[in-house]
Protein backbone atom coordinates (compact mmCIF):
# COMPACT_ATOMS: atom_id res chain seq x y z
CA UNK A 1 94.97 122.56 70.68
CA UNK A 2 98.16 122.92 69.40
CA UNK A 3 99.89 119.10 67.58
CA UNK A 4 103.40 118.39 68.77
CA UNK A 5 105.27 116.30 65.80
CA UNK A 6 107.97 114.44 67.24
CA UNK A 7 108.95 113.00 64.29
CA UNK A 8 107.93 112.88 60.42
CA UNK A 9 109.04 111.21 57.29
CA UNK A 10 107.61 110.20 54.12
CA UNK A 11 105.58 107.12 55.61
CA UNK A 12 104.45 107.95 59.03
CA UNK A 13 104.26 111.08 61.55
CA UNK A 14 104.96 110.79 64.98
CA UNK A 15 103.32 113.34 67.65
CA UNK A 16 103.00 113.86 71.88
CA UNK A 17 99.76 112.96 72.43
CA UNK A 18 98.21 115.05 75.74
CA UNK A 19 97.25 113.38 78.75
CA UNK A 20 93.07 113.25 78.95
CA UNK A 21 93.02 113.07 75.21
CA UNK A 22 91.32 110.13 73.79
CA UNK A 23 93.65 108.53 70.53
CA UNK A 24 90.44 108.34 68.35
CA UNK A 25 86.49 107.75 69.60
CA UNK A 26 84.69 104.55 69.48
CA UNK A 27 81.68 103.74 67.54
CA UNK A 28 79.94 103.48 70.31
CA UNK A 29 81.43 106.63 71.66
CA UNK A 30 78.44 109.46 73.20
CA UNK A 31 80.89 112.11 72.78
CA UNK A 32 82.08 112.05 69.65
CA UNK A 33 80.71 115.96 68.91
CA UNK A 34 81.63 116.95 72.51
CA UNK A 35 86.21 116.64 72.18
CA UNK A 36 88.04 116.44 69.48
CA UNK A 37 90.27 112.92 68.79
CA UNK A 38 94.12 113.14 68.49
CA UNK A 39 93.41 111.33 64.93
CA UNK A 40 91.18 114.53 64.24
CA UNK A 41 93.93 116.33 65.30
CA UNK A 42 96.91 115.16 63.29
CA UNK A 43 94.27 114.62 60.09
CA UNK A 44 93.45 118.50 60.16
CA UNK A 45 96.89 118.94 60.45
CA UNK A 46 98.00 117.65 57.31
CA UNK A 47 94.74 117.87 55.83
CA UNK A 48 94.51 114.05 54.94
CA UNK A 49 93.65 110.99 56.52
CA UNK A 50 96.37 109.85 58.63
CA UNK A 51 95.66 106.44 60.37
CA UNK A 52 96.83 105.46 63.92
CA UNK A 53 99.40 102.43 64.46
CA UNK A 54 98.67 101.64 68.05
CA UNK A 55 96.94 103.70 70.60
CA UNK A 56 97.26 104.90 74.49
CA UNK A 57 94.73 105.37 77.39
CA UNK A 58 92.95 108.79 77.50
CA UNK A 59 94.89 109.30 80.57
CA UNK A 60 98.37 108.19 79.36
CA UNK A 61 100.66 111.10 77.69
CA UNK A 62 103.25 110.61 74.86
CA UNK A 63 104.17 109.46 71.67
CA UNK A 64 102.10 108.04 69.18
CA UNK A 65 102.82 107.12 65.87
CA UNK A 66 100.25 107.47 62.69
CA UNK A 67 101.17 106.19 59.34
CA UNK A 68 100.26 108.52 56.26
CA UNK A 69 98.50 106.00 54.04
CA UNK A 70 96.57 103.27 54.36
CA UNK A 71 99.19 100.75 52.58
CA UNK A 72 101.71 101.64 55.20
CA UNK A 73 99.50 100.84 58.20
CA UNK A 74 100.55 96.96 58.22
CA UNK A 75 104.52 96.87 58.07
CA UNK A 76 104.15 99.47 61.13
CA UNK A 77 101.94 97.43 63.26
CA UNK A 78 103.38 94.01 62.59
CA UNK A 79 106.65 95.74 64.83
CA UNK A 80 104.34 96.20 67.76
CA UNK A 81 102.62 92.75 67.10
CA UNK A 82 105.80 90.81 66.81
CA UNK A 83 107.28 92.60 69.74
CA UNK A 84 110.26 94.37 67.14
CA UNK A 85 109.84 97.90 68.73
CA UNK A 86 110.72 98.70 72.37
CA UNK A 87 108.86 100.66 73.99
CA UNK A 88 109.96 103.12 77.20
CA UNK A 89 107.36 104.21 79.41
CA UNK A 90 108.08 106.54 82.84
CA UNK A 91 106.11 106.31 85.59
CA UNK A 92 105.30 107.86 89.23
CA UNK A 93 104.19 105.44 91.71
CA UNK A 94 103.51 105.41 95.18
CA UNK A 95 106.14 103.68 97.68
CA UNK A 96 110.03 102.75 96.62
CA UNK A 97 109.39 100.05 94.31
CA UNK A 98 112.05 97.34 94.15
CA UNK A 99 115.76 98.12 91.61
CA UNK A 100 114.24 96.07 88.74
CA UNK A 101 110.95 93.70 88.86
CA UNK A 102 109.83 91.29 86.36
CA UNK A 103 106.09 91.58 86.72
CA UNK A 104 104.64 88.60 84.99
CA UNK A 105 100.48 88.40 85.63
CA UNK A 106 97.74 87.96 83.15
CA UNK A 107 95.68 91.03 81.99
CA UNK A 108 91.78 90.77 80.72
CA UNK A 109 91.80 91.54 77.10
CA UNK A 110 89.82 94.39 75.20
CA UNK A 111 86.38 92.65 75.55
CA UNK A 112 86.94 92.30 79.33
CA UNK A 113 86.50 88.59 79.69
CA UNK A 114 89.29 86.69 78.58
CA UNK A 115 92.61 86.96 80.44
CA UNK A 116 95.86 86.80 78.15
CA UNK A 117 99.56 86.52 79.43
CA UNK A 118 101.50 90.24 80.02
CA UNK A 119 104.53 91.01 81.46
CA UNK A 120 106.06 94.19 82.06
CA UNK A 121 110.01 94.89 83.11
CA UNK A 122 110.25 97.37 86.03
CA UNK A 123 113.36 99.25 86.58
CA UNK A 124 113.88 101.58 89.64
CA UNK A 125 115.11 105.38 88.87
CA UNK A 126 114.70 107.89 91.48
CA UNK A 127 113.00 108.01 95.03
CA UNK A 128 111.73 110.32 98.04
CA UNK A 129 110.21 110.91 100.89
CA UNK A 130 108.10 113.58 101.95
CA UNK A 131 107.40 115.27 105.33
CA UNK A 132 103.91 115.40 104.12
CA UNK A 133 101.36 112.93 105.89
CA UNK A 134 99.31 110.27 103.94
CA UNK A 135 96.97 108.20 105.67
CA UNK A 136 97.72 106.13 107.02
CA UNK A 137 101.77 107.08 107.69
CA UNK A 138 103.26 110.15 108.75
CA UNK A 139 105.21 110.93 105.84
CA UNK A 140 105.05 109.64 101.65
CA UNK A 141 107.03 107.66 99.27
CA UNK A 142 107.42 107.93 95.72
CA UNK A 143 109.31 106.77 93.09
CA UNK A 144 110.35 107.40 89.63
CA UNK A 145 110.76 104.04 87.66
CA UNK A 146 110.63 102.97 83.56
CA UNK A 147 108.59 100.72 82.82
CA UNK A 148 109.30 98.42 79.62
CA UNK A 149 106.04 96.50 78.30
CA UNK A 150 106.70 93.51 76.74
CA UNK A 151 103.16 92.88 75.99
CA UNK A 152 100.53 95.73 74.80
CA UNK A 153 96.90 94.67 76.75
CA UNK A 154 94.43 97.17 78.28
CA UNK A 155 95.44 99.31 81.20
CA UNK A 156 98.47 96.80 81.30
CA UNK A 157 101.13 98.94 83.18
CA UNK A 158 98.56 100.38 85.18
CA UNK A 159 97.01 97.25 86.63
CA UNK A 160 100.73 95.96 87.05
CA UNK A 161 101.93 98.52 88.66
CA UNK A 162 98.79 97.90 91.15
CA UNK A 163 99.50 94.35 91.01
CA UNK A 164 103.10 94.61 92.94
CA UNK A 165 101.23 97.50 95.13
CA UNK A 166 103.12 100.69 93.69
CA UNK A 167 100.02 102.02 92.05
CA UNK A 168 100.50 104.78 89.82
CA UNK A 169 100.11 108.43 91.57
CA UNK A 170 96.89 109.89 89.36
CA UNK A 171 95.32 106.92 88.49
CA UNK A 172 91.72 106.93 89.43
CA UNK A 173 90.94 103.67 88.70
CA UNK A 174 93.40 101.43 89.96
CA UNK A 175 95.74 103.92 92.19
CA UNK A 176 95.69 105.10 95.57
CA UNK A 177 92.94 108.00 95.96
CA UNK A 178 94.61 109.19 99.39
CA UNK A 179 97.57 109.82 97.33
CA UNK A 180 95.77 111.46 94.27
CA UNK A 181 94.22 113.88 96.20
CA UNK A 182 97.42 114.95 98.18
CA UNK A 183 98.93 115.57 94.70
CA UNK A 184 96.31 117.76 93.50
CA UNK A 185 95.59 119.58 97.10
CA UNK A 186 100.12 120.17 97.43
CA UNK A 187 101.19 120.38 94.02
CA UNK A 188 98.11 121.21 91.67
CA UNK A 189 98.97 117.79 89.38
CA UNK A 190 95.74 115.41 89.20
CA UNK A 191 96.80 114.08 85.86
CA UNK A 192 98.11 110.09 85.86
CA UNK A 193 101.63 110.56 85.79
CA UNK A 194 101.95 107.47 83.50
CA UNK A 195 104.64 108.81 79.97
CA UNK A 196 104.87 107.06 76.98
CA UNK A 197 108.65 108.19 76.77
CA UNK A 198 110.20 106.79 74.28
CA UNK A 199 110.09 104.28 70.84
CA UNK A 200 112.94 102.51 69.03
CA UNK A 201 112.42 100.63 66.13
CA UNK A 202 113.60 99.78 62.85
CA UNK A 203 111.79 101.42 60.00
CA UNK A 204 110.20 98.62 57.83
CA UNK A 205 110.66 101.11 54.65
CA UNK A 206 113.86 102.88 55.25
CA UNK A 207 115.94 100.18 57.59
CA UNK A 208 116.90 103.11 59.57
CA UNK A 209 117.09 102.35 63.70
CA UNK A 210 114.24 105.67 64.76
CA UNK A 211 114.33 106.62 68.20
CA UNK A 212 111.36 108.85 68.89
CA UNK A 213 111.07 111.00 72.55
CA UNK A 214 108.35 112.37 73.79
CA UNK A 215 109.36 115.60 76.07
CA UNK A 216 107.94 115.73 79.93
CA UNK A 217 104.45 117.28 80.32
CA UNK A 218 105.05 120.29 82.32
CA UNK A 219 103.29 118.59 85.55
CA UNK A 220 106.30 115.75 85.51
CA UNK A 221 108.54 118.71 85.29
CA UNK A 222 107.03 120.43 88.18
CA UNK A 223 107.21 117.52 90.52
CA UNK A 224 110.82 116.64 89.28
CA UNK A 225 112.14 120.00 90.01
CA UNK A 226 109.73 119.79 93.68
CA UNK A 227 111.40 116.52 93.84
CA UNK A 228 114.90 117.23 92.30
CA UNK A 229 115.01 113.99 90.54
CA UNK A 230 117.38 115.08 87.80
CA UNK A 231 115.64 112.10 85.44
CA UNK A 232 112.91 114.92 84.87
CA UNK A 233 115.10 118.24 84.28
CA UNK A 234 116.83 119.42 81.03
């Protein structure tokens, strides 16, 4: 598999992670010899250990940003942990969603007991309607809206996205299967059309302002062209 670099300086390297591409395995992980890791990935690339600052879902594409040594790890994740970077995420969802949405509802944390406070800023882009029929309607909705996390928990854009009932088209956990499996049976995309599109930040080294984009897997630029939502065509 071939690693796209986004960005790359002397402190960290920035790269499009693939959708269905787990950031790095988990100790506990049964199939750790089975797929290789995006971390494995972007450490046989440069042929040294590079170490992740944050992570995405499996399922979630785009960019993620690795710092080169171990000393730089820190400066890097105290942006995400005191909410300094912004983070631009697209995302496909079922129904026209409202212009712009505050969704403010608690998420479980990592160990899947303890609910913590997340909110995520929804902003309306694009929409359409299809002559195709979804049960339980006669035709289908979808829109095209960035989502802007101003918390990081588990699955959090996913479950709010749910939450506000515009579930996110390819999501097999907490989307709408009917709708899944008309995307896969009309247009051949199964993937979760969830993109980590874009970071700004300001480097803790350099005190330059980074802006790092992630293109559109070819699947979002299928449906945008299918769709003509000019959001998702160069």
């Amino acid at each position: 598999m071939d690693l796209h670099i986004l960005y790359e300086d002397a402190y960290i390297v920035c790269v499009a992670k693939p959708n269905n591409l787990v950031v790095h395995h988990a100790h506990h992980s049964r199939n750790v010899t089975d797929e290789t890791s995006l971390v494995q990935l972007v450490n046989e690339h440069f042929e040294s250990k590079c170490h992740p600052i944050h992570r995405l879902d499996r399922k979630t594409s785009g960019v993620v940003v690795f710092a080169k040594s171990n000393e730089y790890v820190a400066p890097f994740q105290q942006l995400f942990t005191s909410h300094a970077i912004q983070k631009i995420y697209y995302g496909i969802v079922r129904g026209h969603a409202p212009a712009k949405k505050t969704i403010d509802s608690p998420v479980k944390g990592r160990d899947a007991k303890v609910y913590k406070d997340a909110e995520t800023q929804l902003e309306l882009l694009n929409t359409t309607v299809l002559d195709i029929p979804v049960k339980p309607y006669p035709s289908s909705r979808y829109s095209l809206v960035k989502l802007l996390p101003k918390t990081g928990r588990l699955h959090q854009l996913r479950i709010h996205c749910n939450k506000i009932s515009y579930p996110l088209v390819g999501d097999p956990k907490y989307g709408d299967n009917n709708h899944n499996q008309m995307f896969e049976t009309q247009f051949q995309c199964s993937k979760l059309f969830l993109h980590a599109y874009q970071l700004h930040f300001q480097h803790p080294f350099t005190d330059e302002k980074i802006v790092i984009t992630a293109p559109f897997p070819d699947d979002w630029l299928r449906i945008g062209k299918h769709f003509d939502w000019s959001e998702l065509q160069s």
